[in-house]
Protein backbone atom coordinates (compact mmCIF):
# COMPACT_ATOMS: atom_id res chain seq x y z
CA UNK A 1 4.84 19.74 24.60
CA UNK A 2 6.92 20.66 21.46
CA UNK A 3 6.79 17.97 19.01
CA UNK A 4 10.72 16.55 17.85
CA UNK A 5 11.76 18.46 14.65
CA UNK A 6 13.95 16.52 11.73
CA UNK A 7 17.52 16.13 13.17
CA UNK A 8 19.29 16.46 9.95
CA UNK A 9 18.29 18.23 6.90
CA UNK A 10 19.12 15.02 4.18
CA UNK A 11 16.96 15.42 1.10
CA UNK A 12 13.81 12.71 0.91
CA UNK A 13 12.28 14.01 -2.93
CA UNK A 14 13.86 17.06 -5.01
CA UNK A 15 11.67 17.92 -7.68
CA UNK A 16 13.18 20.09 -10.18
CA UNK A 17 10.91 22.16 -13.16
CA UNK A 18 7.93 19.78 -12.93
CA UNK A 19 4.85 20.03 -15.21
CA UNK A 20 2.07 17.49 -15.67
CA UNK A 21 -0.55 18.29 -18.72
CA UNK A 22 -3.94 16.00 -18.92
CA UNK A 23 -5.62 15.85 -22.13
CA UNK A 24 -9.24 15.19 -23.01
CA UNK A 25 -9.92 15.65 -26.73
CA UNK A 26 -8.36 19.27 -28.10
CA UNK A 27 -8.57 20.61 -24.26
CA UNK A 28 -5.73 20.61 -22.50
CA UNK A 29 -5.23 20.91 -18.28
CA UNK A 30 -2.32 22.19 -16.77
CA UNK A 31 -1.96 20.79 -12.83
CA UNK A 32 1.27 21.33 -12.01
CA UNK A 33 3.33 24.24 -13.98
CA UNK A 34 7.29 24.16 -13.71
CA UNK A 35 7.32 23.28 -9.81
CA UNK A 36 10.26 23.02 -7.77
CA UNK A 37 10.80 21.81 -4.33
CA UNK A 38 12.81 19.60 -1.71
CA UNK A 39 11.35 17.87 0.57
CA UNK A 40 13.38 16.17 3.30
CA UNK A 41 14.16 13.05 5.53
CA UNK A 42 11.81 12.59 8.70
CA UNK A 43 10.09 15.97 8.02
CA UNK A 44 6.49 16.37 8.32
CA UNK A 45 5.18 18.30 5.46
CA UNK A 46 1.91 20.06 4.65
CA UNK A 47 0.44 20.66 1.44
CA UNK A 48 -2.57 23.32 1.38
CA UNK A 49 -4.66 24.65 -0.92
CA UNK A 50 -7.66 24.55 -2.86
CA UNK A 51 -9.00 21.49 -4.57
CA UNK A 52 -7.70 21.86 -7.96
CA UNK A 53 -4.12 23.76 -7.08
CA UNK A 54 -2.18 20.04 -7.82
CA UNK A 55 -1.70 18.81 -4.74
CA UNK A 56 -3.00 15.32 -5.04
CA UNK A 57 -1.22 15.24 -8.83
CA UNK A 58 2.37 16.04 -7.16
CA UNK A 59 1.73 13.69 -4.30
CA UNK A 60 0.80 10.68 -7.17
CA UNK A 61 4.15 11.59 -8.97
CA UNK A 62 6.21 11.87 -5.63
CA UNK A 63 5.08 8.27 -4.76
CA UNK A 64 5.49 6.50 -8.29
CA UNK A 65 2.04 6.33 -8.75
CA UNK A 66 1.59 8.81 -12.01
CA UNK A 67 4.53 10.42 -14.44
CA UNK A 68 5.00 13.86 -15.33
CA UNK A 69 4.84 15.33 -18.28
CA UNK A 70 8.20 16.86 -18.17
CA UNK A 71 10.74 17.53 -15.03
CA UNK A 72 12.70 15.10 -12.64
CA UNK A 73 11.75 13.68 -9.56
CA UNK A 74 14.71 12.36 -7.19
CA UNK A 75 14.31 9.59 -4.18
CA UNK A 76 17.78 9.97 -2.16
CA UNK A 77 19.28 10.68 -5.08
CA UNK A 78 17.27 8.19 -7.64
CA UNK A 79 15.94 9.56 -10.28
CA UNK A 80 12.27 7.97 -10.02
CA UNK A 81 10.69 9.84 -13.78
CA UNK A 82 13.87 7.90 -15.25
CA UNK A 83 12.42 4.56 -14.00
CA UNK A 84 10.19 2.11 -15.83
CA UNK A 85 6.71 0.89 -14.55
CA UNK A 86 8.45 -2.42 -12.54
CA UNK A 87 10.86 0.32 -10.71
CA UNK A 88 8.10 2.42 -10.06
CA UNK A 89 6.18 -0.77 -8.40
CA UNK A 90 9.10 -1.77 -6.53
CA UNK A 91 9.79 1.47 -5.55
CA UNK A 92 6.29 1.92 -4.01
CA UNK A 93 6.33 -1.51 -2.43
CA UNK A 94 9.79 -0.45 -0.63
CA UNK A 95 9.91 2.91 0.43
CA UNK A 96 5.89 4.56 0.51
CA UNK A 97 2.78 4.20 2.43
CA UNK A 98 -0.35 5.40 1.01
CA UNK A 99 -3.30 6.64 2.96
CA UNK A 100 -6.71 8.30 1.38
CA UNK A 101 -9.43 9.84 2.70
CA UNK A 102 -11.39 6.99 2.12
CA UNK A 103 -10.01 4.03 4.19
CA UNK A 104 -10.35 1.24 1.43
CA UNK A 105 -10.66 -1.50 4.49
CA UNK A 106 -11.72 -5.29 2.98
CA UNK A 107 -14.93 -5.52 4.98
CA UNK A 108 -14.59 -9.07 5.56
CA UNK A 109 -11.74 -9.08 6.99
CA UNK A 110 -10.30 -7.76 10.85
CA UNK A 111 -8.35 -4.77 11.30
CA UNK A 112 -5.54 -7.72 12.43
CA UNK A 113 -6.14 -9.16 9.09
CA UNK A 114 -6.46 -5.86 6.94
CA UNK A 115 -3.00 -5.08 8.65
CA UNK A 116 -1.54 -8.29 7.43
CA UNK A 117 -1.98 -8.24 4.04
CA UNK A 118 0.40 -5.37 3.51
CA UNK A 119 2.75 -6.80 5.95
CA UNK A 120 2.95 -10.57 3.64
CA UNK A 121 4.44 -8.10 0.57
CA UNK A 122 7.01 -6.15 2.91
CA UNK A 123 11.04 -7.51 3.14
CA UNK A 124 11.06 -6.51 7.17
CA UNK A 125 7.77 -5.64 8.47
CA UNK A 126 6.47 -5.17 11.82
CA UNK A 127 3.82 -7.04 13.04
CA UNK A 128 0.07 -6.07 12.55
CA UNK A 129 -0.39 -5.99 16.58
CA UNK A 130 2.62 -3.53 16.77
CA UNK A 131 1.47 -1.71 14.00
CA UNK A 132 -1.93 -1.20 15.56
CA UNK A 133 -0.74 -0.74 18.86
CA UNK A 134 0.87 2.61 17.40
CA UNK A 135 -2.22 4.04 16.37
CA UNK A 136 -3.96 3.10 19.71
CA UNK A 137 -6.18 0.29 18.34
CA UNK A 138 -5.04 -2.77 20.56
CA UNK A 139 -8.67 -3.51 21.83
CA UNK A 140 -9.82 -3.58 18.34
CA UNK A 141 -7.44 -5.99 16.84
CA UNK A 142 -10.31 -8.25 15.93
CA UNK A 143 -13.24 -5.95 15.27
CA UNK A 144 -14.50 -5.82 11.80
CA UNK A 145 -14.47 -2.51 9.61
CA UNK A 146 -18.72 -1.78 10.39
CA UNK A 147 -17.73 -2.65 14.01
CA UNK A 148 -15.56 0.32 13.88
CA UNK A 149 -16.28 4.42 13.58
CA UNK A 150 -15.07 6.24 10.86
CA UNK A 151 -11.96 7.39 12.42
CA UNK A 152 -11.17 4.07 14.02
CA UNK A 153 -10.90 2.83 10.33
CA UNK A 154 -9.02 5.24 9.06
CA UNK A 155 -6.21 4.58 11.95
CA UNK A 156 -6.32 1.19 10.61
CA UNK A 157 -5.58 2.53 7.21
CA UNK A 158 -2.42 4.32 9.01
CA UNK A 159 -1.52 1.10 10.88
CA UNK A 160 -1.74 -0.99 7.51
CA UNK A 161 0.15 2.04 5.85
CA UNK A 162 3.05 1.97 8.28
CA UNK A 163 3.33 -2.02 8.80
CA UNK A 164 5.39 -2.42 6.53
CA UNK A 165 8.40 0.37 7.64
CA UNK A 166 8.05 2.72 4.41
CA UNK A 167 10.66 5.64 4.40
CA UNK A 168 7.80 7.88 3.11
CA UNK A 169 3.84 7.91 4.00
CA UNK A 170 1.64 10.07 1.91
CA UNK A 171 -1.64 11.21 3.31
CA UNK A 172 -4.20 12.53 0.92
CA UNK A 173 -6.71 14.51 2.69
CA UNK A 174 -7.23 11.50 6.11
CA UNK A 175 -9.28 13.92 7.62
CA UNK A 176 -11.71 15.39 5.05
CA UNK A 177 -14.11 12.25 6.08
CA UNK A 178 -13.95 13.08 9.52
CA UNK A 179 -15.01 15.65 12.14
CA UNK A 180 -12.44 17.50 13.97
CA UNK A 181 -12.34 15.44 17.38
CA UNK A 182 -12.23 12.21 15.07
CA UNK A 183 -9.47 13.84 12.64
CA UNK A 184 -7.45 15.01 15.65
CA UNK A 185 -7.37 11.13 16.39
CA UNK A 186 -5.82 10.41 13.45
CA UNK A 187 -3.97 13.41 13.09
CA UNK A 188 -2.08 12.26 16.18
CA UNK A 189 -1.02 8.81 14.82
CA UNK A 190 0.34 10.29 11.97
CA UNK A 191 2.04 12.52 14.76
CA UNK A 192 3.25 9.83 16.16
CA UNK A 193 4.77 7.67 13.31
CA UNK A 194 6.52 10.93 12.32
CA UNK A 195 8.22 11.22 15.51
CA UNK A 196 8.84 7.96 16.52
CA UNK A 197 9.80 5.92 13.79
CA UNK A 198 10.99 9.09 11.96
CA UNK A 199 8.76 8.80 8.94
CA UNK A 200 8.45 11.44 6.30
CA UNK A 201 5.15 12.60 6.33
CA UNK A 202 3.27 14.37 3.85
CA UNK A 203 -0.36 15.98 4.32
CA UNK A 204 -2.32 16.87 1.72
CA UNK A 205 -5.51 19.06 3.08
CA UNK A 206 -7.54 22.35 2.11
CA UNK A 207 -7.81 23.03 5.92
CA UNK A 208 -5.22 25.80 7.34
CA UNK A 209 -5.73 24.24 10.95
CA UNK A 210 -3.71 21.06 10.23
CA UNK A 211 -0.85 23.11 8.87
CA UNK A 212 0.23 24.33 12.25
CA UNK A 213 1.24 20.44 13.20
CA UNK A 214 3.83 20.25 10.25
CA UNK A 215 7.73 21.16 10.35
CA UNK A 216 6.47 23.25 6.85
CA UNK A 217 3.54 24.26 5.35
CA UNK A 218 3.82 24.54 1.43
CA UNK A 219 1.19 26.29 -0.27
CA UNK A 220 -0.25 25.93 -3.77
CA UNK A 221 -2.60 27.13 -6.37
CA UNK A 222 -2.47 26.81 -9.79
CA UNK A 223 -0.12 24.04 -9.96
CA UNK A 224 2.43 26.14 -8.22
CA UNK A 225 4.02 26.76 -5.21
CA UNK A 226 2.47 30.31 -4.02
CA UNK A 227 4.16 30.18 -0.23
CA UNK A 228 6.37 28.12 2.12
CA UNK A 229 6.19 28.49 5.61
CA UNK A 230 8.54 27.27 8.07
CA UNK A 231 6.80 26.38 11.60
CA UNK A 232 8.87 27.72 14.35
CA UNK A 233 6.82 25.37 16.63
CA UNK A 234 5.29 22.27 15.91
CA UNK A 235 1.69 21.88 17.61
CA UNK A 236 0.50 19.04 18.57
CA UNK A 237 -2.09 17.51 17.25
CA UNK A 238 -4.48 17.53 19.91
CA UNK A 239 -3.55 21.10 20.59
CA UNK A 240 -5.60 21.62 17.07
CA UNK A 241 -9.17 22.57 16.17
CA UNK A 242 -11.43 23.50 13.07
């Protein structure tokens, strides 16, 4: 089955001339060079290429996590590199869910209770048993992190992502921990909170067989964009293989 694509076309991020510089010392490293992009409401989004092309550096500034060196960023219109480090931290809290490809679960604590403490921060959240229930974890409400496989955690990470409604979730390589039937698992929550709760979704991977799940596929290298592809059908996840 077709997945649903983005019903309207309203800008999520615009990102206009965008450069970040790091400096160690006298040398200087240039990840993202004069980049310029849109991204848009309930859209599923992947970025590919090759570790070091600035993926993971965009998708820092996009969610208010790192600043650039020069260019704007825009949230619905909000200029986010004109805000100060308590906007940025409200922003975040608000509007974007973060997941890694490490699943940064408290050991000690249930996925129930992992899921909770992002919901006790959020104005309107949804419950952790809802939350979970989207990413197909019901029967493991109360299991502990080692009690769970790798890709059972890192749907736990998506649940605690989502609980608390964000407009945005950025995904940073979920899968690169994983083996394909286990990434395919999580590959179809994220599937899921795309389509159902209408969630802008953004993938960050270095893996070409993800890209044929998004709405559009935006390449990179050299802190550029080298290609944008526009998916004339979405595949479903479990449709996927690598």
């Amino acid at each position: 089955m077709e997945a649903d694509r983005p019903a309207e076309r309203r800008s999520a991020f615009r990102v206009e001339d965008l450069s970040k510089v790091y400096k160690t010392g006298e040398t200087e490293v240039h990840a993202l060079r004069g980049l310029s992009m849109e991204i848009y409401d309930r859209e599923m989004v992947v970025l590919l290429g090759p570790s070091g092309s600035g993926k993971s550096t965009l998708v820092n500034i996009l969610g208010g996590l790192d600043q650039p060196s020069s260019g704007k960023v825009f949230f619905h219109d909000q200029e986010l590199t004109a805000f100060n480090d308590h906007a940025l931290t409200a922003f975040r809290r608000e509007n974007v869910g973060f997941i890694f490809q490490f699943y940064n679960l408290m050991p000690s604590l249930t996925a129930r209770e992992n899921v909770a403490l992002v919901t006790e921060i959020a104005d309107e959240p949804m419950s952790a048993e809802e939350a979970l229930g989207i990413v197909g974890l019901t029967d493991r409400m109360d299991h502990f992190p080692a009690q769970l496989s790798g890709g059972q955690q890192q749907r736990v990470a998506v649940a605690r992502a989502v609980a608390k409604r964000p407009g945005v979730l950025l995904c940073d390589e979920p899968t690169g921990a994983l083996d394909s039937a286990t990434g395919i698992q999580v590959l179809e929550a994220l599937e899921k909170v795309n389509r159902e709760l209408g969630t802008t979704t953004i993938i960050i991977t270095h893996n070409a067989g993800i890209a044929q799940m998004a709405d559009r596929v935006i390449s990179m290298a050299d802190g550029q964009i080298s290609h944008v592809k526009e998916n004339e059908r979405r595949r479903p996840a479990r449709e996927l293989s690598w």
